[in-house]
N, C-alpha and C. Protein backbone atom coordinates (compact mmCIF):
# COMPACT_ATOMS: atom_id res chain seq x y z
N UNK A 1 108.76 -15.30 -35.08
CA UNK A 1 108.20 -14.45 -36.12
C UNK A 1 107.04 -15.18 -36.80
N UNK A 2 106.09 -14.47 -37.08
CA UNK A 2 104.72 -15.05 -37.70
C UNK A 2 105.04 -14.90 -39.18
N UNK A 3 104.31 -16.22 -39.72
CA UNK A 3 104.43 -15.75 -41.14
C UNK A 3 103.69 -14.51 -41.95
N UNK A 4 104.25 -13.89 -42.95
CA UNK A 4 103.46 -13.18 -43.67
C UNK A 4 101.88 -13.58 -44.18
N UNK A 5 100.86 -12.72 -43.73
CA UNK A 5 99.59 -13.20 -44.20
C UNK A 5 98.90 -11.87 -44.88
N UNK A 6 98.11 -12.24 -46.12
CA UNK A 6 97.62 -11.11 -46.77
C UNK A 6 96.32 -11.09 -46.34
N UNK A 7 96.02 -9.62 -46.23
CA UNK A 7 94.11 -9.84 -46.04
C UNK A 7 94.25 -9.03 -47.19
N UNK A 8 92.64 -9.17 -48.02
CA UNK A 8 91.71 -8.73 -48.54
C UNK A 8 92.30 -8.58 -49.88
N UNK A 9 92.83 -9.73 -50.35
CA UNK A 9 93.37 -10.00 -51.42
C UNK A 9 92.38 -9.99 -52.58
N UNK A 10 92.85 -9.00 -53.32
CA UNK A 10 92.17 -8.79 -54.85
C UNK A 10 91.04 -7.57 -54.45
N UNK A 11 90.68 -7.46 -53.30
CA UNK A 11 89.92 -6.19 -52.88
C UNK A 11 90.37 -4.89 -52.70
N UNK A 12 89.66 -3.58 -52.57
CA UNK A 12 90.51 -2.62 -52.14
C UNK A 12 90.91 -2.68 -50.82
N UNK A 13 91.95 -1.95 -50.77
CA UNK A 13 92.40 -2.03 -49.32
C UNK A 13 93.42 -2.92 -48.90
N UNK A 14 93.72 -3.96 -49.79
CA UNK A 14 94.49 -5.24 -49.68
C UNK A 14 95.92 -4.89 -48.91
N UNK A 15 96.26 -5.73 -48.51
CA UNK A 15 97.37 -5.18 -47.59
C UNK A 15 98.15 -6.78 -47.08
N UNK A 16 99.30 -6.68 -46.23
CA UNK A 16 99.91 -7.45 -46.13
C UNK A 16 100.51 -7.41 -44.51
N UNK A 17 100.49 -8.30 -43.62
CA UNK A 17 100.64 -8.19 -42.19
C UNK A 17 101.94 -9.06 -41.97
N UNK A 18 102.61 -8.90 -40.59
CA UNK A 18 104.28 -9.47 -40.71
C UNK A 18 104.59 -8.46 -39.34
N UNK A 19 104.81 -9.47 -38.52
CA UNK A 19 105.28 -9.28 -37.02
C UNK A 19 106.33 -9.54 -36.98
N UNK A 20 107.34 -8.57 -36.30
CA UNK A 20 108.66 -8.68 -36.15
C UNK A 20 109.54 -8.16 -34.63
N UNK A 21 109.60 -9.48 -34.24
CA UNK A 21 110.05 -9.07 -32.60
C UNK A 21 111.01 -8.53 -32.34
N UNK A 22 110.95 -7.57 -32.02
CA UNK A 22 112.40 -6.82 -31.63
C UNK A 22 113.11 -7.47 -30.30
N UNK A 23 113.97 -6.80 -30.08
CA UNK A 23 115.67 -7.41 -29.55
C UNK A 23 115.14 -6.92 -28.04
N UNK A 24 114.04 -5.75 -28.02
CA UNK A 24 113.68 -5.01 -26.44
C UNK A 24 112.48 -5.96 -26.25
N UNK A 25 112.26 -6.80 -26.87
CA UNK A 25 110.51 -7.26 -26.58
C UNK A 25 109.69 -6.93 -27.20
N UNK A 26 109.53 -5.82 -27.88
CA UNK A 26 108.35 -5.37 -28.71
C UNK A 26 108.57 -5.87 -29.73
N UNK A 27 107.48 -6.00 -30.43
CA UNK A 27 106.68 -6.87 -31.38
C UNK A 27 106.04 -5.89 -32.86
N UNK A 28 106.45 -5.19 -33.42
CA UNK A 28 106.31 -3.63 -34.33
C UNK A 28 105.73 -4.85 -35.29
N UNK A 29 104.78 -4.43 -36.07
CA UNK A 29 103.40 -4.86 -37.31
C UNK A 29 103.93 -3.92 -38.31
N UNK A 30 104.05 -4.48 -39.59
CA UNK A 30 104.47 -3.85 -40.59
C UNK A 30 103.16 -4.47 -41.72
N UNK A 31 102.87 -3.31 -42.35
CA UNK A 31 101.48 -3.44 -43.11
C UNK A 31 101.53 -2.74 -44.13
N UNK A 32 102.19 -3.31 -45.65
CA UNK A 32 102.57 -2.67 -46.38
C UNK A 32 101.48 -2.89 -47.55
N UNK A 33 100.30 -1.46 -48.00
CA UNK A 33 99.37 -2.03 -49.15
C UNK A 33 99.89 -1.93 -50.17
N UNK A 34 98.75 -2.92 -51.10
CA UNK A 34 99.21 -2.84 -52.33
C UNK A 34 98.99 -1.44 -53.25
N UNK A 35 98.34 -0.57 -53.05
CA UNK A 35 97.60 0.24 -53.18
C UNK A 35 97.82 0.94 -52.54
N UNK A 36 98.89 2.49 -52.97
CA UNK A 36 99.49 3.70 -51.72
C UNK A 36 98.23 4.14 -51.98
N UNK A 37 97.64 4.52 -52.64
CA UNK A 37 96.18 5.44 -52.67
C UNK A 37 94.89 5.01 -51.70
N UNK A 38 95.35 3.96 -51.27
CA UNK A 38 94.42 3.68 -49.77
C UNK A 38 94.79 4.21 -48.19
N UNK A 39 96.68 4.33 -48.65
CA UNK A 39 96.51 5.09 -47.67
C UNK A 39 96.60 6.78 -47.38
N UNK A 40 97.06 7.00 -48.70
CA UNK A 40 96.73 8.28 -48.77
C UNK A 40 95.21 9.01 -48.42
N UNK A 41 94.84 8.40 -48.90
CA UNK A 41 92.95 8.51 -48.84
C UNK A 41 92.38 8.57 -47.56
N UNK A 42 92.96 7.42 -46.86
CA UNK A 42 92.69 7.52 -45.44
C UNK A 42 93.13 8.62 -44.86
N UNK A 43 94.60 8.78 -44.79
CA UNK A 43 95.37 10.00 -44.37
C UNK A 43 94.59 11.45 -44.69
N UNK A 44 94.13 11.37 -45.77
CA UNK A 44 93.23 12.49 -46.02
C UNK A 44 92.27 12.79 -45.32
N UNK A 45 91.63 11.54 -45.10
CA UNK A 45 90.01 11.31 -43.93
C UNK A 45 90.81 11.87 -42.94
N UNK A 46 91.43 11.31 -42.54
CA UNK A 46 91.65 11.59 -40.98
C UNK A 46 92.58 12.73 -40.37
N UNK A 47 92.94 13.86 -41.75
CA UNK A 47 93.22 14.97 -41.12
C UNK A 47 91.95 15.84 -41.67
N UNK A 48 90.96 15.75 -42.20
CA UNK A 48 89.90 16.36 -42.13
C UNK A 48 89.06 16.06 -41.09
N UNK A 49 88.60 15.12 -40.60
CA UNK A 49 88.20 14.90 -39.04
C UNK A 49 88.80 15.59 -38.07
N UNK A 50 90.14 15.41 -37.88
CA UNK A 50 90.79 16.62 -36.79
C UNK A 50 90.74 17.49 -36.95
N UNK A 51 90.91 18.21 -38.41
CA UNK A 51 90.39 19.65 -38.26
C UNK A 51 89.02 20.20 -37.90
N UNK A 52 88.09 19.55 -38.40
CA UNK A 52 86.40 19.56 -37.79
C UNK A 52 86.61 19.27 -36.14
N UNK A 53 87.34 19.03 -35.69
CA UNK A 53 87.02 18.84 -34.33
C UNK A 53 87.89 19.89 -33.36
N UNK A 54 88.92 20.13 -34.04
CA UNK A 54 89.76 21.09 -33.68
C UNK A 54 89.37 22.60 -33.74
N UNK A 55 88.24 22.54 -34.82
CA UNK A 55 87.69 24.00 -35.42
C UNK A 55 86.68 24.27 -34.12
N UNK A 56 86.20 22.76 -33.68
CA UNK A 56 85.17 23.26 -32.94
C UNK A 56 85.38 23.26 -31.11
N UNK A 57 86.69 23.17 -31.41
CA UNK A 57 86.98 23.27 -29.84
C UNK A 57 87.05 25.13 -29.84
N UNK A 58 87.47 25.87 -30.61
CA UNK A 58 87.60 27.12 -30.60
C UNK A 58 86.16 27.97 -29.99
């Protein structure tokens, strides 16, 4: 297991990284921000992009 490392500490976006090997081999990244409103925000971006792209497959 890797230690916990923070990026972008004191910035927006700040967040926290932490690898955890599972029992099958896989290796799942847990990235918990300090700041839910970064990812909400994003989440927002990026279902307005799919809908613009989705609108225009029609």
């Amino acid at each position: 297991m890797a230690e916990p490392h923070i990026h972008f500490k004191g910035r927006p976006g700040e967040q926290a990284t932490m690898f955890l090997p599972g029992s099958c081999g896989n290796t799942p990244e847990f990235k918990p921000f300090a700041d839910r409103a970064v990812v909400r925000d994003a989440a927002r971006r990026e279902r307005r992009r799919w809908k613009r792209m989705t609108c225009r497959s029609w």
